[in-house]
Protein backbone atom coordinates (compact mmCIF):
# COMPACT_ATOMS: atom_id res chain seq x y z
CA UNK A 1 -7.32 44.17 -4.48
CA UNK A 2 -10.59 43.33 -6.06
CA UNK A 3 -10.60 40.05 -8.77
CA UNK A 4 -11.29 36.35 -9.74
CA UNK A 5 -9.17 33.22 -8.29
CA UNK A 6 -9.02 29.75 -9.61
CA UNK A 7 -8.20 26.97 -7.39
CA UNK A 8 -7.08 23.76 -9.09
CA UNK A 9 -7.67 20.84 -6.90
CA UNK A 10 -6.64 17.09 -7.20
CA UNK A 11 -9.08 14.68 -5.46
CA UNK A 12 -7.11 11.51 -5.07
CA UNK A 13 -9.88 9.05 -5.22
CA UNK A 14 -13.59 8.83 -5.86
CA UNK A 15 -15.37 10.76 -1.99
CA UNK A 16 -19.01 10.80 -1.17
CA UNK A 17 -19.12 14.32 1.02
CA UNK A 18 -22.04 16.35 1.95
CA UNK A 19 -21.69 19.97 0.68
CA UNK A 20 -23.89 22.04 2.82
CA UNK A 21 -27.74 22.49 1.42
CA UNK A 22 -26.09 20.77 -1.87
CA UNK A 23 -26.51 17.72 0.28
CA UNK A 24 -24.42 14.31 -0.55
CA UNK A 25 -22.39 14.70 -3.80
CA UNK A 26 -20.22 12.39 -5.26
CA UNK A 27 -16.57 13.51 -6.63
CA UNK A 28 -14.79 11.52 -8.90
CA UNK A 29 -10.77 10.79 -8.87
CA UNK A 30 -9.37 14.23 -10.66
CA UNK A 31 -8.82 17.76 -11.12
CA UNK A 32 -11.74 20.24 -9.91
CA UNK A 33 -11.55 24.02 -10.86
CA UNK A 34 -13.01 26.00 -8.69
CA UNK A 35 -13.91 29.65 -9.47
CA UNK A 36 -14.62 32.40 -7.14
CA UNK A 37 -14.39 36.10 -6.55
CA UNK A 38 -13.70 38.73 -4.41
CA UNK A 39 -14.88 41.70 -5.05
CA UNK A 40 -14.28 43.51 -1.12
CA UNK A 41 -12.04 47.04 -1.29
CA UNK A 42 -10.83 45.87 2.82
CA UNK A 43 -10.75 43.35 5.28
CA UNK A 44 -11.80 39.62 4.52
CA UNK A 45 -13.31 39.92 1.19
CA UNK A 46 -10.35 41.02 -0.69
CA UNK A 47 -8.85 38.96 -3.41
CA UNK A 48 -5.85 38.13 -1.59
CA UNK A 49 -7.39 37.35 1.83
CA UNK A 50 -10.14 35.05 0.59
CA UNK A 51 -7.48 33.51 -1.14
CA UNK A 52 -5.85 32.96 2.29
CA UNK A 53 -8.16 31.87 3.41
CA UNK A 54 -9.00 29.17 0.85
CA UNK A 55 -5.55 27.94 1.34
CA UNK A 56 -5.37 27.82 5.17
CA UNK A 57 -5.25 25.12 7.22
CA UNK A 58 -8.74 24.02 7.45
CA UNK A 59 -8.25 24.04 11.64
CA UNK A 60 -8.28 27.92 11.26
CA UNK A 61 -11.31 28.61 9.58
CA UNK A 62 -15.22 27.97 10.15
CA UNK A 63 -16.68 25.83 6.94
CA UNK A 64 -18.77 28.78 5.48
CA UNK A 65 -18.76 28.01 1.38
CA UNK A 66 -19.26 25.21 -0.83
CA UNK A 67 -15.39 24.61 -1.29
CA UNK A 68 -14.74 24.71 2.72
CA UNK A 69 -16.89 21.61 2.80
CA UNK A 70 -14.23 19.86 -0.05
CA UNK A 71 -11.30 21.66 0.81
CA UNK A 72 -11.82 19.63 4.66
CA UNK A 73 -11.09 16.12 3.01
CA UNK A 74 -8.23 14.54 3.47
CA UNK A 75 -8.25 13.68 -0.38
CA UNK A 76 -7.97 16.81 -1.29
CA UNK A 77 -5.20 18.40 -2.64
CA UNK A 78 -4.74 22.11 -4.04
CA UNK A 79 -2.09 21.79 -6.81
CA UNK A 80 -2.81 25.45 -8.38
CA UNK A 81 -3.63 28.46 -7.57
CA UNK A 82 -4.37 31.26 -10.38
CA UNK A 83 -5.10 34.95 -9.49
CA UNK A 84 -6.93 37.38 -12.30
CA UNK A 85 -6.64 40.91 -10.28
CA UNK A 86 -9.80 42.43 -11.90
CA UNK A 87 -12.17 45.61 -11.18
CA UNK A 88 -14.93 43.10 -12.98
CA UNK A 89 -16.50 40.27 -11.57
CA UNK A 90 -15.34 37.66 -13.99
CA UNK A 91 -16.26 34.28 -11.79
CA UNK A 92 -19.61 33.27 -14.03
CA UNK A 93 -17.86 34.14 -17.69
CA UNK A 94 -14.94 32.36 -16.75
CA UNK A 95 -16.61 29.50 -15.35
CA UNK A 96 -18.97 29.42 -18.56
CA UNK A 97 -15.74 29.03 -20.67
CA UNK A 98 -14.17 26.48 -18.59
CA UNK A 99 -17.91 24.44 -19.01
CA UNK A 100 -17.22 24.05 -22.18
CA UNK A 101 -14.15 21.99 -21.98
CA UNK A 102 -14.40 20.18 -18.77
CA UNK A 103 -15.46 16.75 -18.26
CA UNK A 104 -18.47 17.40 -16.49
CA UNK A 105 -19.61 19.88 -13.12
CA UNK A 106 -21.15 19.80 -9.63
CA UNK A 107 -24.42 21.31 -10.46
CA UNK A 108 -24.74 24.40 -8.08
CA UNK A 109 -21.59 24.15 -6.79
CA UNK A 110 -20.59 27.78 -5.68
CA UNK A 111 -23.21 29.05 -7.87
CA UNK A 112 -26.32 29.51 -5.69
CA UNK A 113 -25.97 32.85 -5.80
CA UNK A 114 -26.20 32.97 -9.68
CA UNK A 115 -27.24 31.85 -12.46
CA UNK A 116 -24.67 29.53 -14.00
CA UNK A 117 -24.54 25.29 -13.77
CA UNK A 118 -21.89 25.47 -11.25
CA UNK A 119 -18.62 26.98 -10.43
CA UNK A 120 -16.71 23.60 -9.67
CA UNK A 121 -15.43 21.69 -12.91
CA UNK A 122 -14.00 18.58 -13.07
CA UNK A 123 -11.27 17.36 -15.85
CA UNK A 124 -9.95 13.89 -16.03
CA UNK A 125 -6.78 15.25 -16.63
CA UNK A 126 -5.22 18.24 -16.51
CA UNK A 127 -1.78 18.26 -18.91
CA UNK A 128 -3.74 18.86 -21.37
CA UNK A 129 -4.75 22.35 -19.79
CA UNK A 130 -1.55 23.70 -18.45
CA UNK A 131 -0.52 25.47 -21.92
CA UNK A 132 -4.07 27.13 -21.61
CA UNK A 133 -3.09 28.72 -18.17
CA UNK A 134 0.74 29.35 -19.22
């Protein structure tokens, strides 16, 4: 299955990490989307095995992204997961969208590969957003 995922992550407090070539970033208390995609027909880059994988403990996997690096943190939390099965590779449109209504980005954040501000968004709050994913 080809698509787009978004993972909805709750950082409980403010972290200074370093994020591969991104270097030291600082994350605020919150929610974080994070959009990717997986475009792969077989094998790891599938939809629902990079999922998996996203979701695994972080013991079983080699940091290889930009959300490994967060995902590792003890203050991280994934609270959602959303799942947009999809022949298209939606990642930068829906990301664009989502810009416009978060609270702010990590610039480059899963993005270095395109073209868009970042693929990490962060939102103070995220009750306010549930009815949009519903």
């Amino acid at each position: 299955m080809k698509g787009t995922y978004i993972l909805v992550v709750f950082i409980k407090k403010n972290i200074k990490l370093i994020i591969g070539a991104l270097g030291k970033t600082i994350f605020s208390k919150g929610y974080y989307f994070y959009i990717g995609s997986a475009m792969g027909s077989s094998g790891a880059p599938t939809l629902i095995n990079r999922v998996k994988r996203h979701i695994s403990s972080p013991n079983k996997k080699k940091v290889h992204w930009h959300i490994d690096y967060l995902l590792y943190n003890k203050n991280v939390v994934i609270n959602y997961l959303y799942i947009i099965p999809s022949l298209q590779k939606l990642e930068c449109l829906i990301a664009n969208e989502l810009l416009n209504i978060s609270d702010g980005y990590i610039k480059k954040f899963g993005s270095s590969d395109c073209l868009c501000n970042s693929h990490l968004l962060y939102f103070k709050d995220f009750k306010s957003l549930r009815n949009i994913f519903q």
